[in-house]
N, C-alpha and C. Protein backbone atom coordinates (compact mmCIF):
# COMPACT_ATOMS: atom_id res chain seq x y z
N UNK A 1 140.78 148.21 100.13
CA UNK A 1 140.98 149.50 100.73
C UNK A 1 142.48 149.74 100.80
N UNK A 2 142.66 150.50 100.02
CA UNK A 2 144.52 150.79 99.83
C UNK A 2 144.24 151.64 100.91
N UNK A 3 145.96 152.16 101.43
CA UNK A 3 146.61 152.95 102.04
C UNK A 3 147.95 153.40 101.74
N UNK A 4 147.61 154.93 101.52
CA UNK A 4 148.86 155.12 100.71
C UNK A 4 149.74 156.41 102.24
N UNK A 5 150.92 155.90 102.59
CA UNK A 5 151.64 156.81 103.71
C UNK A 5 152.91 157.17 102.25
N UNK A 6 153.02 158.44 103.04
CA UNK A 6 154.48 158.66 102.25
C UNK A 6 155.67 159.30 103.18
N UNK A 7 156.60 159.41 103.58
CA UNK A 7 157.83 159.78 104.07
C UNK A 7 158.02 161.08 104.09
N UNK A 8 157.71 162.04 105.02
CA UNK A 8 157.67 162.99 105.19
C UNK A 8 159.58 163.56 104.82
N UNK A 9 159.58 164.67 105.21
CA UNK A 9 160.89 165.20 104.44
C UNK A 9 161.76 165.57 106.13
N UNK A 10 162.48 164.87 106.28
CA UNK A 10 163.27 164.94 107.22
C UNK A 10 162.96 163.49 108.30
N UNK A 11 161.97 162.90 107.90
CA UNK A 11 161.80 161.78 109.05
C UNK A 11 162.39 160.75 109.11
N UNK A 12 163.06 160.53 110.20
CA UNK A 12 163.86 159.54 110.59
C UNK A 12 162.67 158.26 109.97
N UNK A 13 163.62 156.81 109.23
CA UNK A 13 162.94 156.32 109.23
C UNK A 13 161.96 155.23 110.06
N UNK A 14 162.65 154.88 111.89
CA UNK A 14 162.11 154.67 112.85
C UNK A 14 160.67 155.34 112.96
N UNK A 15 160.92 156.55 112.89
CA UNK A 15 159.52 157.37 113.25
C UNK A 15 158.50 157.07 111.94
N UNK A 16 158.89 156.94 110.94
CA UNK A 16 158.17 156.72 109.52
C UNK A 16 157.23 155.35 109.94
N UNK A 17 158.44 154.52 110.18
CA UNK A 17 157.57 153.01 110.24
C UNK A 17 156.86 152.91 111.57
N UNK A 18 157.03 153.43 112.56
CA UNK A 18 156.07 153.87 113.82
C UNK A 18 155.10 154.11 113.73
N UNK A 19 155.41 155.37 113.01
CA UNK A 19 153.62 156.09 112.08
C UNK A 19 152.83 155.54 111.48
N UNK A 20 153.76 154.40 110.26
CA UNK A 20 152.73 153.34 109.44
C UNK A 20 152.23 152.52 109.84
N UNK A 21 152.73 151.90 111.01
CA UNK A 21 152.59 150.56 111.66
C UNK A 21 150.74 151.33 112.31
N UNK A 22 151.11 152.38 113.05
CA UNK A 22 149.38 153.12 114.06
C UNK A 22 148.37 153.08 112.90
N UNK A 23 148.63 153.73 111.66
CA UNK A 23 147.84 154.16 110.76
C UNK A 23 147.02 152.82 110.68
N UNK A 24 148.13 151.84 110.11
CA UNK A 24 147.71 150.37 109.44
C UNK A 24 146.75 149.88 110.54
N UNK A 25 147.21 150.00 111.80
CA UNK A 25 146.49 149.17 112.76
C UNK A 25 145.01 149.93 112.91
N UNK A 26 145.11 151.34 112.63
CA UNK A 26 143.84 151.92 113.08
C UNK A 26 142.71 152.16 112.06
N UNK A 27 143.34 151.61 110.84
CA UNK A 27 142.66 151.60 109.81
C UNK A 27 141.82 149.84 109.29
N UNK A 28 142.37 149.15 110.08
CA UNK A 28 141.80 147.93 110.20
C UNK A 28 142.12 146.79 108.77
N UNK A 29 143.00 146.87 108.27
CA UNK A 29 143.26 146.89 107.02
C UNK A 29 143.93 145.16 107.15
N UNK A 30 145.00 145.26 108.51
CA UNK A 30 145.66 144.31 108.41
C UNK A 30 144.20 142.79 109.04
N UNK A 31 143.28 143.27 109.93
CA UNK A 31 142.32 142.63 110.41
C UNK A 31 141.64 142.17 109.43
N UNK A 32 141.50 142.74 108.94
CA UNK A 32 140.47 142.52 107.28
C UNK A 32 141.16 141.26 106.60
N UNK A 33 142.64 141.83 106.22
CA UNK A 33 143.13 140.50 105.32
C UNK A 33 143.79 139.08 105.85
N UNK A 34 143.90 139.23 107.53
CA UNK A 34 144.16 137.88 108.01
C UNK A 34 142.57 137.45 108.13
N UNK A 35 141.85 138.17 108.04
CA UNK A 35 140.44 137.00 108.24
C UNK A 35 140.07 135.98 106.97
N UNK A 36 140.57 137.19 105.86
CA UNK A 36 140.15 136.87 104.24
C UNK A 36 140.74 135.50 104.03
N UNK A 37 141.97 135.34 104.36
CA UNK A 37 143.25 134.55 104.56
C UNK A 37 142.75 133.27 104.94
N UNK A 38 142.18 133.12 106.09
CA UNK A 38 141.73 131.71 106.62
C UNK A 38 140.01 131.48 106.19
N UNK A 39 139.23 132.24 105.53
CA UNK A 39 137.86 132.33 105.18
C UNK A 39 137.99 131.28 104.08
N UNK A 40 136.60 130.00 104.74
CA UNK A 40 136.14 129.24 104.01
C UNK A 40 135.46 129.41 102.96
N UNK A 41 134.87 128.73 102.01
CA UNK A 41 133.81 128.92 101.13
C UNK A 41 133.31 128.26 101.64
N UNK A 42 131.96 129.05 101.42
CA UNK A 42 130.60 127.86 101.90
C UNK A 42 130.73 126.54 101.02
N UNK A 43 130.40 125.33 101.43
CA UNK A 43 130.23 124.36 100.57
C UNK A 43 128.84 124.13 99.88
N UNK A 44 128.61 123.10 99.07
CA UNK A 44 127.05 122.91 98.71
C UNK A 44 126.40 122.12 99.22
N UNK A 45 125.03 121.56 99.36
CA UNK A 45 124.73 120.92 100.11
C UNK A 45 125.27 119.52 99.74
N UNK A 46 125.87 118.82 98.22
CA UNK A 46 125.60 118.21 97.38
C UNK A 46 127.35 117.27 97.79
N UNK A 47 127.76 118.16 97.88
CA UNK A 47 129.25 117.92 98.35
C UNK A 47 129.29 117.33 99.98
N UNK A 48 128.56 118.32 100.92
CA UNK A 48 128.97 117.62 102.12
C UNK A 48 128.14 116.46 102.47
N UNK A 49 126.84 116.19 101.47
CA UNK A 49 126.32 114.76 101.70
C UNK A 49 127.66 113.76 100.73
N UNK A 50 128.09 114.08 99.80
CA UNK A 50 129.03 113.19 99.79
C UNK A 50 130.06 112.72 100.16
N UNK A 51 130.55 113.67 100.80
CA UNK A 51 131.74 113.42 102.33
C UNK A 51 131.10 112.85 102.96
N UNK A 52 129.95 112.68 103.39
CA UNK A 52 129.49 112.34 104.51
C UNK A 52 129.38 111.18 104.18
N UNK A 53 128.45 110.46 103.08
CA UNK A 53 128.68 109.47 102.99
C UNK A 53 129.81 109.03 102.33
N UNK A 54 131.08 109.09 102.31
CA UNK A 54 132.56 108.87 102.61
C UNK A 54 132.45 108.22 103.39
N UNK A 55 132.47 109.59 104.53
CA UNK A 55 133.21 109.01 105.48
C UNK A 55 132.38 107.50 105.95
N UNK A 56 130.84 107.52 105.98
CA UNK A 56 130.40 106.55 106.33
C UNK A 56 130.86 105.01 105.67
N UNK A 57 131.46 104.95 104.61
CA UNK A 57 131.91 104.10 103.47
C UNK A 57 133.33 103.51 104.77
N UNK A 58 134.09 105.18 104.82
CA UNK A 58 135.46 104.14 105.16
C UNK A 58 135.40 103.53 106.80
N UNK A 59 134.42 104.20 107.23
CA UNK A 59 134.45 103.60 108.44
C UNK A 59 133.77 102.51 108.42
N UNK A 60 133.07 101.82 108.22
CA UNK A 60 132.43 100.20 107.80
C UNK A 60 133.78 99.77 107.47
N UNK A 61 134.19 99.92 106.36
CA UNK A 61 135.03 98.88 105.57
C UNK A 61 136.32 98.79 106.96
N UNK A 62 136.65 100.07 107.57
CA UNK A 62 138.19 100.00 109.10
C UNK A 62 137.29 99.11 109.56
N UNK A 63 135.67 98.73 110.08
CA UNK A 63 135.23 98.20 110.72
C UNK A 63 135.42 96.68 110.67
N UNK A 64 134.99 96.56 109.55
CA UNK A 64 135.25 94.92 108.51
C UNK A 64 136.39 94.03 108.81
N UNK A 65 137.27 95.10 108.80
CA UNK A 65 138.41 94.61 108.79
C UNK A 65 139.35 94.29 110.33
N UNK A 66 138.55 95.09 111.38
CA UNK A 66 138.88 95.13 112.13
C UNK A 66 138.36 93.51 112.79
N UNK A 67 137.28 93.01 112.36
CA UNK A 67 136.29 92.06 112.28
C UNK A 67 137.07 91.10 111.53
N UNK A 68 138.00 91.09 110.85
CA UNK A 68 138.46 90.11 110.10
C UNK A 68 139.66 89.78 110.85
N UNK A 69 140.73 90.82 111.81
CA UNK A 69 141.42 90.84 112.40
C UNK A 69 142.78 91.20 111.35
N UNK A 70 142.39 91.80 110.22
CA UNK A 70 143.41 92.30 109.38
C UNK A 70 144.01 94.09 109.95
N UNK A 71 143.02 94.62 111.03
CA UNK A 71 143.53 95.75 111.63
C UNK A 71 144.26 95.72 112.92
């Protein structure tokens, strides 16, 4: 969703960027693209069973070792 402001003919440019700043905010534009910004992708199911069993991997082996007294 563009937004196009243009500079009226005599406007101070304080008042210009005043004006753009309300527009932008009331047009929701800037809300939109900080969400886009931090938005995950869903993962697959296929992937987070394999993190998962990761993580289950490295925590045994910190365990092992902790057991061996090498931690």
């Amino acid at each position: 969703m563009a937004i196009t402001i243009k500079r009226r003919k005599g406007e101070n440019i304080t008042t210009f960027l005043n004006r753009a700043s309300k527009i932008i905010n009331r047009s929701g534009v800037l809300i939109e693209t900080r969400k886009k910004k931090y938005r995950l992708s869903p993962r697959n199911e296929r992937s987070e069973k394999l993190s998962a069993l990761h993580r289950i991997k490295v925590k045994k082996e910190i365990e092992d070792k902790r057991k061996k007294g090498l931690l």
